[in-house]
N, C-alpha and C. Protein backbone atom coordinates (compact mmCIF):
# COMPACT_ATOMS: atom_id res chain seq x y z
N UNK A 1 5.98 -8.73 49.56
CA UNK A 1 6.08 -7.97 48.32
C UNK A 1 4.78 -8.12 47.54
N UNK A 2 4.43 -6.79 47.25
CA UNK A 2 3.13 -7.00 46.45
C UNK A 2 3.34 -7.57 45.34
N UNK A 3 2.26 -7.98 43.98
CA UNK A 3 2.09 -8.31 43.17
C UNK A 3 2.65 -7.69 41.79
N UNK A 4 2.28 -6.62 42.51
CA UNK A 4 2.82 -5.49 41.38
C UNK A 4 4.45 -5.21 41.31
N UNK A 5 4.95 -5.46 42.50
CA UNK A 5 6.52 -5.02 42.59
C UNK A 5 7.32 -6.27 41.87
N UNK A 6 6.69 -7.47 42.33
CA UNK A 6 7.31 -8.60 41.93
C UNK A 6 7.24 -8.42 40.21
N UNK A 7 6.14 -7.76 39.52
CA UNK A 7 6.47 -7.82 38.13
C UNK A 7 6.87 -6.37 37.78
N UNK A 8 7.22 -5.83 38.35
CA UNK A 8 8.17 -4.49 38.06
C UNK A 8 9.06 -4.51 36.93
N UNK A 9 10.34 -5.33 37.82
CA UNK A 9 11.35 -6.02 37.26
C UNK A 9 11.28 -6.66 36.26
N UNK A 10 10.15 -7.46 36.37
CA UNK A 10 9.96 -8.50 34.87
C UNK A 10 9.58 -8.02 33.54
N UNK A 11 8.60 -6.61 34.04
CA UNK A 11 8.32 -5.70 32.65
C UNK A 11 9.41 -4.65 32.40
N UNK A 12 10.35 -4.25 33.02
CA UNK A 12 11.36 -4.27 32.96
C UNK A 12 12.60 -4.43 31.80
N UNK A 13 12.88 -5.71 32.32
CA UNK A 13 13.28 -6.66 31.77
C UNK A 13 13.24 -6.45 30.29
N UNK A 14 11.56 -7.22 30.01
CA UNK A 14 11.11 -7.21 28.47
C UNK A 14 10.77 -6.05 27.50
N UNK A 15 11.21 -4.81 28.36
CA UNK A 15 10.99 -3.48 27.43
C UNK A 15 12.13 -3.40 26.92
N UNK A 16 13.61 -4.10 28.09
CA UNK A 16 14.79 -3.66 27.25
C UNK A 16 15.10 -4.52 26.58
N UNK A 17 14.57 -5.63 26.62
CA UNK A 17 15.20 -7.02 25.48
C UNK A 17 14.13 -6.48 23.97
N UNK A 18 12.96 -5.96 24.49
CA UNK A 18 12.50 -5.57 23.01
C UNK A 18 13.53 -4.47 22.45
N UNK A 19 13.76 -3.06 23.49
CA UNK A 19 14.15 -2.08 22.50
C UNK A 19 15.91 -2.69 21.95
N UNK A 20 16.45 -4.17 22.56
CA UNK A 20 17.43 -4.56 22.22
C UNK A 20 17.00 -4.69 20.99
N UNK A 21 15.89 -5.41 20.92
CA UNK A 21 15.81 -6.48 19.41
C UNK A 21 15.28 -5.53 18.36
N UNK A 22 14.92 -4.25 19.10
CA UNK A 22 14.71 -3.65 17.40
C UNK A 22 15.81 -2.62 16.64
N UNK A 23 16.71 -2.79 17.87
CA UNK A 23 17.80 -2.05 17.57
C UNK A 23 19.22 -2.57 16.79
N UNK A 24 18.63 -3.60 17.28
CA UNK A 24 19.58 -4.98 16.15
C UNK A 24 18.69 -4.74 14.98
N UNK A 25 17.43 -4.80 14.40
CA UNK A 25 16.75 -4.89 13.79
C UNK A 25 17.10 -3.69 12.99
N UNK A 26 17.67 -2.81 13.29
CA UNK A 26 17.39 -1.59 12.43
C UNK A 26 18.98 -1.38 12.07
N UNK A 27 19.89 -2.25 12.55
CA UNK A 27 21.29 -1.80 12.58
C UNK A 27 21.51 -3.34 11.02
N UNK A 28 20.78 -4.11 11.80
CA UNK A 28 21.12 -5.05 10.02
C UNK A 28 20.24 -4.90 9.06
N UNK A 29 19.19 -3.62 8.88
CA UNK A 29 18.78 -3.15 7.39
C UNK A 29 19.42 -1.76 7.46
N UNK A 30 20.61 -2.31 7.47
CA UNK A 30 21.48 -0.39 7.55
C UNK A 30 21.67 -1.09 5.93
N UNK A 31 21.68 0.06 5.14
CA UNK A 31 21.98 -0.42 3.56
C UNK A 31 23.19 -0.46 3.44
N UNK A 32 23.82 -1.40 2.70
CA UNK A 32 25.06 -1.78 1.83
C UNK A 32 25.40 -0.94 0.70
N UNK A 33 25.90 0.30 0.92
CA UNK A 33 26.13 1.11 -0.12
C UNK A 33 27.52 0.49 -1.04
N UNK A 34 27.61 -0.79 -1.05
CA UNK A 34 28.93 -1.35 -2.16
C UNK A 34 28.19 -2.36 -2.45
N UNK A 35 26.79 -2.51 -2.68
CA UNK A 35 25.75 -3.22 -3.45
C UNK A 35 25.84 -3.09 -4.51
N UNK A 36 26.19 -2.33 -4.97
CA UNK A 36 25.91 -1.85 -6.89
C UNK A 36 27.45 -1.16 -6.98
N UNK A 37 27.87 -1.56 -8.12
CA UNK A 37 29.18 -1.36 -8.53
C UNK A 37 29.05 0.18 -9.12
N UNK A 38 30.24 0.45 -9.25
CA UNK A 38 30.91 2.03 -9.94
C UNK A 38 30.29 1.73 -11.46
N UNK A 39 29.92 3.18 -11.61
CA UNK A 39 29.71 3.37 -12.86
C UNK A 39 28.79 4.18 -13.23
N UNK A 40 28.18 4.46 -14.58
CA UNK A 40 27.07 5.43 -14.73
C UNK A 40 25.74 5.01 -14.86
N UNK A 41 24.83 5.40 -13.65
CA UNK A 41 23.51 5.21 -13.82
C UNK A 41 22.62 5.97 -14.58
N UNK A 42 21.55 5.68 -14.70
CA UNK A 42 20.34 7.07 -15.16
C UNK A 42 19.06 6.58 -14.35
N UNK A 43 18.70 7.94 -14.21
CA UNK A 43 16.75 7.61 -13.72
C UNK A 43 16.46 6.84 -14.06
N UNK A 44 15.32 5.83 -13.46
CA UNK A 44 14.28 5.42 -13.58
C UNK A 44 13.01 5.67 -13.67
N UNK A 45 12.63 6.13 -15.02
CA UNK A 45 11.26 6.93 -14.79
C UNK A 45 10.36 6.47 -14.61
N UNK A 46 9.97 5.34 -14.32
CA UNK A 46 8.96 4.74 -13.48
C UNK A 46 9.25 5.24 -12.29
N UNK A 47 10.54 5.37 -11.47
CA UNK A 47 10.48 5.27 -10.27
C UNK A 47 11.54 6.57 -10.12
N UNK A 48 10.93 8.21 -10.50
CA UNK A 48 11.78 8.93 -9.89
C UNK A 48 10.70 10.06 -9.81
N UNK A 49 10.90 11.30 -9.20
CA UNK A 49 10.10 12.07 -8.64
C UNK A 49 10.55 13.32 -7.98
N UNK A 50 10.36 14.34 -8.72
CA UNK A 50 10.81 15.67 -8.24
C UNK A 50 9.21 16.52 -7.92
N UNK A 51 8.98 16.96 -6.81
CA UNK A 51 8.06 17.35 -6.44
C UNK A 51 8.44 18.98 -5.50
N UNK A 52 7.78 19.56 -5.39
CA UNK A 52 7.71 21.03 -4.23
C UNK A 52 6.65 21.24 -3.98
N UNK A 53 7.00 22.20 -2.82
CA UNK A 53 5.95 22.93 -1.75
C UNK A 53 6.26 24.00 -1.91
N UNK A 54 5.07 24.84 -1.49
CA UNK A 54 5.20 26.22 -0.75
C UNK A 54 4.09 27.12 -0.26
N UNK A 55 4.01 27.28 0.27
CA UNK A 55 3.04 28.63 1.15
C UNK A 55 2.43 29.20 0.22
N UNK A 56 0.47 29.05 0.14
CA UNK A 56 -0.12 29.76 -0.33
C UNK A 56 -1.27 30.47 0.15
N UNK A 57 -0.61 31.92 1.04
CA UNK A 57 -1.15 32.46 1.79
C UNK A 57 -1.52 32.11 2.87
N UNK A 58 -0.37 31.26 3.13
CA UNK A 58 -0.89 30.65 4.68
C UNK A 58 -1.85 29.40 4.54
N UNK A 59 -2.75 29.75 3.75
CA UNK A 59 -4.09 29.15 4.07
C UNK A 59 -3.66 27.38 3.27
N UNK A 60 -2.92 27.25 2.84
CA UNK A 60 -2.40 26.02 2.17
C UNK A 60 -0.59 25.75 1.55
N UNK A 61 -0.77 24.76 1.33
CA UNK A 61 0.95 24.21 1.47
C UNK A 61 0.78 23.13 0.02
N UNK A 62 0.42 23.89 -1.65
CA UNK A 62 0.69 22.81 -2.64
C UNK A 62 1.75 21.78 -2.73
N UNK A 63 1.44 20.53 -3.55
CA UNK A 63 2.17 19.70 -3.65
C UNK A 63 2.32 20.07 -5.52
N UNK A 64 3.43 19.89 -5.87
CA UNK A 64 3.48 20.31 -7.35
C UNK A 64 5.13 19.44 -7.78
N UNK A 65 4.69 19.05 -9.64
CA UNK A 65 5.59 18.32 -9.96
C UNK A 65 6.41 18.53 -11.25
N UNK A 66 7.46 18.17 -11.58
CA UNK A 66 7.84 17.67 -12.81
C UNK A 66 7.31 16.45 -13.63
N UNK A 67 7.05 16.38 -14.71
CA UNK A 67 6.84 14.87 -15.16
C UNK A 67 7.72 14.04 -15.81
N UNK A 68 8.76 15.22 -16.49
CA UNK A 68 9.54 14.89 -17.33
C UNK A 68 11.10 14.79 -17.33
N UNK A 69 11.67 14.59 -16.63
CA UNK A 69 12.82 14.51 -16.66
C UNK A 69 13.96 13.80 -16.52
N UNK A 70 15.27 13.70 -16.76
CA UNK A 70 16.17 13.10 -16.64
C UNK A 70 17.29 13.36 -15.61
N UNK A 71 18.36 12.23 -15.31
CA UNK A 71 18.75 12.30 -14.55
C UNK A 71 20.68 11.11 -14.79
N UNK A 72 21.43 11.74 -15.04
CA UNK A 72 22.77 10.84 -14.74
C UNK A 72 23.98 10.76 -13.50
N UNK A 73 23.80 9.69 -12.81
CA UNK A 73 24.62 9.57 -11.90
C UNK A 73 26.06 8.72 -11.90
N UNK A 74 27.28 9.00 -11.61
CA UNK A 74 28.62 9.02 -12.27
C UNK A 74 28.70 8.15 -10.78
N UNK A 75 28.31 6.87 -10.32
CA UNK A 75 28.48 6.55 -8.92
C UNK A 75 29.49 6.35 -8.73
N UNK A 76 30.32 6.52 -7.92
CA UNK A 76 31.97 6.00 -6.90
C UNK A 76 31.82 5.04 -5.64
N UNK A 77 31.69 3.19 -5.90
CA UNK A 77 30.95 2.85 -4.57
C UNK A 77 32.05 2.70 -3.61
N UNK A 78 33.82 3.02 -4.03
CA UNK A 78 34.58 2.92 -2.82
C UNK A 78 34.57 4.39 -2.34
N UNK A 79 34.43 5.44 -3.05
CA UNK A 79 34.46 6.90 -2.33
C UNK A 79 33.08 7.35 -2.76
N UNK A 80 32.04 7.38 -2.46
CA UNK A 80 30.29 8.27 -2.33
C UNK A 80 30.61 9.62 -2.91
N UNK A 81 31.48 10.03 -2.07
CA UNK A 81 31.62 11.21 -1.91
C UNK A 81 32.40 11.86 -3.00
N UNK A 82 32.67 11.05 -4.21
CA UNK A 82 33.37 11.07 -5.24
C UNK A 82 32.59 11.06 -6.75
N UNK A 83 31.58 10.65 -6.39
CA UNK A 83 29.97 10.47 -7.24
C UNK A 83 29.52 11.78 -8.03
N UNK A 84 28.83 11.99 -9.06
CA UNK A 84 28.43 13.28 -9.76
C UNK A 84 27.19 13.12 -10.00
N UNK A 85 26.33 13.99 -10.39
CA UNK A 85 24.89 13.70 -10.64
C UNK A 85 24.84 15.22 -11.48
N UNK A 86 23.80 15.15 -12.93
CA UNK A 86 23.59 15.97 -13.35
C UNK A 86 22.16 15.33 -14.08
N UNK A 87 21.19 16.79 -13.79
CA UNK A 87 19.85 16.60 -13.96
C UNK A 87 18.97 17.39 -14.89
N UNK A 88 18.34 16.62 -15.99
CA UNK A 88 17.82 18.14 -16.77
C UNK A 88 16.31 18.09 -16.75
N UNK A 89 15.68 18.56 -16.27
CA UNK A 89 14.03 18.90 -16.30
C UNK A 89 13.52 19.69 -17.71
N UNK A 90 12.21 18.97 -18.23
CA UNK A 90 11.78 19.81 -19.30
C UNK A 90 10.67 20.71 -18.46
N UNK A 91 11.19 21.95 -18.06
CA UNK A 91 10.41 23.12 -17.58
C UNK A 91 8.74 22.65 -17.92
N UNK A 92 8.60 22.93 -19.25
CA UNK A 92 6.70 22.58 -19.57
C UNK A 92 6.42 21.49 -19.31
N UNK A 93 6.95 20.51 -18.52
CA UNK A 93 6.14 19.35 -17.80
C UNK A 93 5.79 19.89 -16.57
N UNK A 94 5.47 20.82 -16.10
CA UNK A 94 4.76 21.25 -14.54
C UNK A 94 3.82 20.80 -14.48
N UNK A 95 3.37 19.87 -13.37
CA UNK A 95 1.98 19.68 -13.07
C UNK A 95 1.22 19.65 -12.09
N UNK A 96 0.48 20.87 -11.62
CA UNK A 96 -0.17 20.81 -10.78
C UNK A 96 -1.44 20.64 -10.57
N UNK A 97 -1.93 19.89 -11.40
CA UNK A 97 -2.98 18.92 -10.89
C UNK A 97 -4.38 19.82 -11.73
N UNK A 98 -3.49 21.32 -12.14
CA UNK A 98 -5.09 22.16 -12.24
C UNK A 98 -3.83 22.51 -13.70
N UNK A 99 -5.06 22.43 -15.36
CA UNK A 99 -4.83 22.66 -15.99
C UNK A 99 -4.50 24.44 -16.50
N UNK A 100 -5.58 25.31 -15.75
CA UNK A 100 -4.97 26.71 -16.51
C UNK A 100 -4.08 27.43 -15.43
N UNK A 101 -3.75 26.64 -14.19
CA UNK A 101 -2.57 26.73 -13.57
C UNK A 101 -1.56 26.70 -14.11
N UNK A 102 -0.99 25.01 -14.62
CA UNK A 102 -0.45 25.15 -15.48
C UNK A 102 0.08 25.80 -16.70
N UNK A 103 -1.21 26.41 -17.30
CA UNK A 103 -0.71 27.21 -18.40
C UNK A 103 0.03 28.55 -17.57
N UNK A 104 -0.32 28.87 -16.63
CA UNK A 104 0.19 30.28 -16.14
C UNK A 104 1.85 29.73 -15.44
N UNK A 105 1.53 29.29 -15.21
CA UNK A 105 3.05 28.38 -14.27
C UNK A 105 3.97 28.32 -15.57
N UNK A 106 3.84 27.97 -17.04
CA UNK A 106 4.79 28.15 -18.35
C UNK A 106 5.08 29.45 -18.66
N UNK A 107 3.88 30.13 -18.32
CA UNK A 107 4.05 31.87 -18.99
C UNK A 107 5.63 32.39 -18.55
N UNK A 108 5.41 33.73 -19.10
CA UNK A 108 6.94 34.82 -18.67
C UNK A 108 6.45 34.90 -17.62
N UNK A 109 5.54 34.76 -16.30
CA UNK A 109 5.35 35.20 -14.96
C UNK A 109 5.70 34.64 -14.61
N UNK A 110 5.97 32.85 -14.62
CA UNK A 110 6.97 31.96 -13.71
C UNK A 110 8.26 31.15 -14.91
N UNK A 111 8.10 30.41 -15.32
CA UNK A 111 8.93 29.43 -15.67
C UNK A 111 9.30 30.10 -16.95
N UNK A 112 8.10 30.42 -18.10
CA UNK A 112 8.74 30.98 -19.24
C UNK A 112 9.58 30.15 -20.10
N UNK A 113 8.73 29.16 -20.46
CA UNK A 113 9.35 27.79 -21.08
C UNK A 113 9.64 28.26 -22.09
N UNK A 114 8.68 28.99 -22.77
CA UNK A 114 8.85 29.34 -24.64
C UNK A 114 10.65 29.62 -24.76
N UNK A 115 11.42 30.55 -23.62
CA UNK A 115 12.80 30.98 -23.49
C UNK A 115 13.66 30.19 -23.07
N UNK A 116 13.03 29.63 -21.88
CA UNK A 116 13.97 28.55 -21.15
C UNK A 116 13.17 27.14 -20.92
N UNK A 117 13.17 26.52 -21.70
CA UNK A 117 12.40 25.24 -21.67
C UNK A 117 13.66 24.42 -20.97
N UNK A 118 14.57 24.42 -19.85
CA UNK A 118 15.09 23.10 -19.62
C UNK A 118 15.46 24.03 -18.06
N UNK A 119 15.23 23.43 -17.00
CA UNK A 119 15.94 23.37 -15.97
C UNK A 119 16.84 22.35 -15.59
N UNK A 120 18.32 22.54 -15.12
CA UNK A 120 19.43 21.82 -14.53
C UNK A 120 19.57 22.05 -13.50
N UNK A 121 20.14 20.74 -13.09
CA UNK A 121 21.15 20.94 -11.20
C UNK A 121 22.38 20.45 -11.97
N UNK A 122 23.47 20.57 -11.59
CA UNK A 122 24.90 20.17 -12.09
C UNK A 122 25.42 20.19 -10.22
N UNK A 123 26.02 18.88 -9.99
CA UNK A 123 26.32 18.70 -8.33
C UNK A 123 27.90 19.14 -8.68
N UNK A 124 28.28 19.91 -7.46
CA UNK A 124 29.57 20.47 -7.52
C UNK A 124 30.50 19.93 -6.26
N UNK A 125 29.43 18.86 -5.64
CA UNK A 125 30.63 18.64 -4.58
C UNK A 125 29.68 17.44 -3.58
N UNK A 126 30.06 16.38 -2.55
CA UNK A 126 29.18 15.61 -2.24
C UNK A 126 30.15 15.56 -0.39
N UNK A 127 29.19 15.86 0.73
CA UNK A 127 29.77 15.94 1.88
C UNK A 127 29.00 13.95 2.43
N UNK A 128 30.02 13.53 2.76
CA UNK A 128 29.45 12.35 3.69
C UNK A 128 28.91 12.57 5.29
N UNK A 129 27.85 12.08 5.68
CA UNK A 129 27.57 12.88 7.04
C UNK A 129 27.22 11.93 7.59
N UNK A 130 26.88 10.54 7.66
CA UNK A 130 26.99 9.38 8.16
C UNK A 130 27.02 7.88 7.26
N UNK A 131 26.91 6.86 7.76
CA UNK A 131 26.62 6.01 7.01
C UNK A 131 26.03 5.94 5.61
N UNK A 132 24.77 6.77 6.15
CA UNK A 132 24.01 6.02 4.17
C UNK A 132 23.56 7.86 4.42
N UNK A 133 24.20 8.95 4.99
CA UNK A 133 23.61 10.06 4.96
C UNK A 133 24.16 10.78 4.47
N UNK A 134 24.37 12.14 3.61
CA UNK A 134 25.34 13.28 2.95
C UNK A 134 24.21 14.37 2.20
N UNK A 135 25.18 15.53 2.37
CA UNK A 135 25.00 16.37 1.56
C UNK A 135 25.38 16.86 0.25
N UNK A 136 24.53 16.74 -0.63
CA UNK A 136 25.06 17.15 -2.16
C UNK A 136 24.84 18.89 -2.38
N UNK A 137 25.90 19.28 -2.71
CA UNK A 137 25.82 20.81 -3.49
C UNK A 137 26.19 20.44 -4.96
N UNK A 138 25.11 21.79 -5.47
CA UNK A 138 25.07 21.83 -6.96
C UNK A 138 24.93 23.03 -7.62
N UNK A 139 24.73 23.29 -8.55
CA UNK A 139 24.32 24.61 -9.15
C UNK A 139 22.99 24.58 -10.23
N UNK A 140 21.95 25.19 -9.19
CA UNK A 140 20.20 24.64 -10.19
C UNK A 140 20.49 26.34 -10.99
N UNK A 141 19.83 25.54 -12.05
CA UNK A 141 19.76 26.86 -13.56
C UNK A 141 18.35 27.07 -13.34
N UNK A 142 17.77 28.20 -13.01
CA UNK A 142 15.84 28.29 -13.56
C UNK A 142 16.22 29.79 -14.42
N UNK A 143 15.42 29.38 -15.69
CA UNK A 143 15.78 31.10 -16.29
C UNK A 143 16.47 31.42 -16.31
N UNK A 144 17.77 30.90 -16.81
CA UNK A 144 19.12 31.36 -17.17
C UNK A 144 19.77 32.12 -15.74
N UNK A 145 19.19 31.44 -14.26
CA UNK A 145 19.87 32.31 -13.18
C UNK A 145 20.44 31.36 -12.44
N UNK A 146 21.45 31.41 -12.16
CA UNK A 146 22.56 30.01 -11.66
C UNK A 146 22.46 30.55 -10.57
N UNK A 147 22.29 29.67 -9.29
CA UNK A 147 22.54 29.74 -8.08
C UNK A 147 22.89 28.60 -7.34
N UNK A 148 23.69 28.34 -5.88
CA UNK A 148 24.09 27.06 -5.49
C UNK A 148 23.06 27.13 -4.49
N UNK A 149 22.76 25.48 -4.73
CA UNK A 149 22.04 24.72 -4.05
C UNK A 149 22.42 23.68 -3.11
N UNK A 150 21.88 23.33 -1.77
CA UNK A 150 22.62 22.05 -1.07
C UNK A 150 21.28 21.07 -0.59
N UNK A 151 21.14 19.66 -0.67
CA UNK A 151 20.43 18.48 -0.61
C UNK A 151 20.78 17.99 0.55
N UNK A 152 20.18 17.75 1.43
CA UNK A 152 20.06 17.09 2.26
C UNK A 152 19.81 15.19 1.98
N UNK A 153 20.78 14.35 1.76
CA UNK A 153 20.40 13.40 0.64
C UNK A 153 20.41 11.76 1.85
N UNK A 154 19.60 11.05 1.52
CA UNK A 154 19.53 9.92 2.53
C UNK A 154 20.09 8.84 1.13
N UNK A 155 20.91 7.47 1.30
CA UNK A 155 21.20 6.04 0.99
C UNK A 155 20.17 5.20 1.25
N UNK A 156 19.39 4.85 0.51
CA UNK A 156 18.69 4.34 0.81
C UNK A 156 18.69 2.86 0.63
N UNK A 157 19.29 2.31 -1.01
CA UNK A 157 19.50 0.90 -0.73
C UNK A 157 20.20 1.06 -2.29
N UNK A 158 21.18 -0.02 -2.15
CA UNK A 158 22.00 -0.45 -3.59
C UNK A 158 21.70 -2.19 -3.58
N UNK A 159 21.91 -2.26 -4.99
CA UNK A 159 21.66 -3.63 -4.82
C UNK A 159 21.64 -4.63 -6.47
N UNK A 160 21.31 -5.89 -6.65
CA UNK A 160 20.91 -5.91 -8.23
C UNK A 160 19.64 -6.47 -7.94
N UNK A 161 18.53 -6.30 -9.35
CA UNK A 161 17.88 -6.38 -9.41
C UNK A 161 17.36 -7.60 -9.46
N UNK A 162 15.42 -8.04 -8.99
CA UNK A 162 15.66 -9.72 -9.10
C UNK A 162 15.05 -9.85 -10.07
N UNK A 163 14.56 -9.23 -11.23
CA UNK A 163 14.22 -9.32 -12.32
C UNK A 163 14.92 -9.11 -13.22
N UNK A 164 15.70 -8.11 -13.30
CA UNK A 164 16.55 -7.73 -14.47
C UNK A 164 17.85 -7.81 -14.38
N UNK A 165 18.81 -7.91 -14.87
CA UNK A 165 20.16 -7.75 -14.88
C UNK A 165 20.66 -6.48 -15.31
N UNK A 166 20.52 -5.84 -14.08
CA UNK A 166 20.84 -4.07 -13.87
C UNK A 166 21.24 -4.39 -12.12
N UNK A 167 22.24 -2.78 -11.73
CA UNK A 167 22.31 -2.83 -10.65
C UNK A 167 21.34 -1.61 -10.30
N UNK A 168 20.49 -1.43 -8.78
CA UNK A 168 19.93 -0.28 -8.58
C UNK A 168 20.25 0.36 -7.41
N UNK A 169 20.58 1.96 -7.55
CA UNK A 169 20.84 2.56 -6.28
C UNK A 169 19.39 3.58 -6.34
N UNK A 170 18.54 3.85 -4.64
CA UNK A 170 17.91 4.34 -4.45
C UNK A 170 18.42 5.78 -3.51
N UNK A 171 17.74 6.85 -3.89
CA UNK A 171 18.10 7.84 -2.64
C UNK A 171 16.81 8.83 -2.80
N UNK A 172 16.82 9.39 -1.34
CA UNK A 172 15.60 10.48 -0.82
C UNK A 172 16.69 11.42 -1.26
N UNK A 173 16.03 12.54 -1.18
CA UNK A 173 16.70 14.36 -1.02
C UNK A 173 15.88 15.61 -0.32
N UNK A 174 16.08 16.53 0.13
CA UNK A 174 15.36 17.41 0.42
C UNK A 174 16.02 18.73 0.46
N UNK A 175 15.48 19.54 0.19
CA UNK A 175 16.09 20.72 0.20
C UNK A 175 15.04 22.05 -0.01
N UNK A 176 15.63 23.42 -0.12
CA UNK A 176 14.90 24.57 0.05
C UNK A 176 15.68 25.56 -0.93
N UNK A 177 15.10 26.18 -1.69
CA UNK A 177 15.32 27.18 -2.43
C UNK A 177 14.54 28.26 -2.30
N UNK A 178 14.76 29.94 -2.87
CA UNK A 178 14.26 30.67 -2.82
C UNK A 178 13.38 31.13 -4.26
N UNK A 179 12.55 31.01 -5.02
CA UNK A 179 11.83 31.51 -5.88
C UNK A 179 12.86 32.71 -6.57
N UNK A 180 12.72 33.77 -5.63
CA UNK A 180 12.74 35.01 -5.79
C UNK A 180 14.74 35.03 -6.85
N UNK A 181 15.50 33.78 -6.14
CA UNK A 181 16.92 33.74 -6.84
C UNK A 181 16.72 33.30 -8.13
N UNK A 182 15.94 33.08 -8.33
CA UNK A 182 15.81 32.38 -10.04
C UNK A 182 14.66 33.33 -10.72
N UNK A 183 14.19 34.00 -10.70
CA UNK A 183 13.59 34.75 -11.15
C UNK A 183 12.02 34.64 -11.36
N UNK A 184 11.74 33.84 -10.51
CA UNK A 184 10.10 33.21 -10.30
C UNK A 184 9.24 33.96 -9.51
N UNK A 185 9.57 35.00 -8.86
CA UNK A 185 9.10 35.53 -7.57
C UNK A 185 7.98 36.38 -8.00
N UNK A 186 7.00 35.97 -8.70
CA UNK A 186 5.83 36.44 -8.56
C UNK A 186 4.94 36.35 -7.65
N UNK A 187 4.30 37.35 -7.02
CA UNK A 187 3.33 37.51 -5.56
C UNK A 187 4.01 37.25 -4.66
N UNK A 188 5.18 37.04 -4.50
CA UNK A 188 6.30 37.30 -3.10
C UNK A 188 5.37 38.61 -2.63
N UNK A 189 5.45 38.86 -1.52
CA UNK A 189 5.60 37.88 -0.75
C UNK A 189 4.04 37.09 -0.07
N UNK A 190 2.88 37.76 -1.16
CA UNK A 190 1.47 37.12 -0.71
C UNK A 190 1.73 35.27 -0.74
N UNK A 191 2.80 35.03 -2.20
CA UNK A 191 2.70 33.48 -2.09
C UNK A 191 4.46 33.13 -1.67
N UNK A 192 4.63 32.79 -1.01
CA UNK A 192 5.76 32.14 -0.39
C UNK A 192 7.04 32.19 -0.88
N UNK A 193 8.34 32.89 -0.79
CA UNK A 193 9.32 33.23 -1.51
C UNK A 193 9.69 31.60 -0.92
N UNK A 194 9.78 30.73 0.08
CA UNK A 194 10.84 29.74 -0.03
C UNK A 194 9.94 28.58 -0.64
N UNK A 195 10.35 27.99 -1.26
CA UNK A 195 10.14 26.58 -1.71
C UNK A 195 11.02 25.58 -1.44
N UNK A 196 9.93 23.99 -0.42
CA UNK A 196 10.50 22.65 -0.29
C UNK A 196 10.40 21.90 -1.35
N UNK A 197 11.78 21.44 -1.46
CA UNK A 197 12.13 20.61 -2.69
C UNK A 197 11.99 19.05 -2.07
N UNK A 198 11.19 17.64 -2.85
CA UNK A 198 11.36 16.75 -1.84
C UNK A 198 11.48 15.74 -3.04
N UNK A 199 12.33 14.57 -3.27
CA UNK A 199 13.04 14.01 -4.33
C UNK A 199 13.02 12.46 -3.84
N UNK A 200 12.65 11.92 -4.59
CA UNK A 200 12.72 10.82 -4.46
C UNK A 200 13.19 10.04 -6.40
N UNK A 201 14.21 8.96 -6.20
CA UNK A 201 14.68 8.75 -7.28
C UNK A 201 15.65 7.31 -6.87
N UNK A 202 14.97 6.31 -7.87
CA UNK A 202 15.90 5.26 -8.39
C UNK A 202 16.55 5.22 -9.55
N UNK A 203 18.22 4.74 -9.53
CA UNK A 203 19.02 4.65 -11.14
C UNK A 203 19.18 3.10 -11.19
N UNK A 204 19.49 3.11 -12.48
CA UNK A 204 19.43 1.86 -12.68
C UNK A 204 21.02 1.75 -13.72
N UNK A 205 21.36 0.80 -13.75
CA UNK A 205 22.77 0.49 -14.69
C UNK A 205 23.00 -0.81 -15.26
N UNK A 206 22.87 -1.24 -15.73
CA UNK A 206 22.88 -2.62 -16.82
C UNK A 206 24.31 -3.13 -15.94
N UNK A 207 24.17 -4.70 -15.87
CA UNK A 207 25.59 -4.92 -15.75
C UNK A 207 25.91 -6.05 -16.95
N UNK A 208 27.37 -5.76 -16.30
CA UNK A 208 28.40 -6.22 -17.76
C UNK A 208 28.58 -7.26 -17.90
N UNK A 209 27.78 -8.41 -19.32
CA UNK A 209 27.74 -9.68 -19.62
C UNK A 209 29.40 -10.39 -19.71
């Protein structure tokens, strides 16, 4: 037996005891979603983040933000799926990085803050789809035009804090809307009728002395 056959087996071996050990590895940082007790959270505005994309002319894919906003979550940690979340954005915090962008992004051609200075999501329903995975539906307001929305939403970690005496739940989101349903659809279709929504957000909740 050659040299090579005799360690066949042996490398073998140690590919499946590794992909054992990282598979253990990834199954005990599965998060503990009954880390943080029931009750009502809010954002963390240090640590929350509503951001989008979309197609500009092909030739680029902006990153663009909110700065300002709030956020209350009604958590349920024996039913998830029992949880509420309602979110209010101050429209004239847009920021995309370029100031007379901005000013045009407030005008009556997109957002039209002077009329509607507040965008909402109000969640109308929460699907569980694995462990720390689910879908949230809601109803986002832009410009007084209600349409339902659905999140693609990841668990990311519950827990208390080691500084403060608060509990914190973390979660990703993602999702896609159309411009054109809320009444934003200027240069459809030169600039991109769909927009990626991509969310990132920690709450926080005091606990009870």
């Amino acid at each position: 037996m050659t040299k090579s056959k005799i360690f066949m087996p042996i490398k073998a071996l140690a590919v499946g005891a590794a992909l054992t050990l990282c598979q253990q590895a990834v199954a005990s940082e599965s998060p503990d979603i009954k880390a943080a007790e029931s009750g009502i959270y809010t954002a963390d505005a240090g640590h929350a983040y509503i951001t989008f994309s979309y197609s500009h002319q092909g030739y680029s894919n902006p990153f663009l933000r909110w700065r300002n906003w709030t956020a209350e979550l009604d958590w349920n940690e024996d039913k998830p799926s029992a949880s509420k979340v309602r979110v209010e954005i101050d429209a004239s915090s847009i920021d995309s990085g370029v100031d007379k962008f901005d000013a045009h992004l407030r005008s009556a051609d997109f957002f039209d803050v002077a009329n509607h200075p507040k965008i909402t999501f109000v969640s109308t329903g929460i699907e569980e789809t694995g462990a720390n995975t689910g879908k949230l539906t809601g109803n986002l307001t832009v410009k007084g035009e209600t349409k339902p929305v659905t999140l693609d939403v990841v668990f990311n970690k519950a827990g208390e804090d080691s500084r403060r005496p608060i509990y914190k739940l973390g979660f990703s989101a993602r999702g896609k809307v159309k411009r054109t349903d809320h009444g934003v659809g200027r240069y459809v279709p030169y600039i991109g009728d769909d927009v990626d929504l991509i969310i990132e957000v920690e709450f926080d909740r005091p606990k009870e002395k």
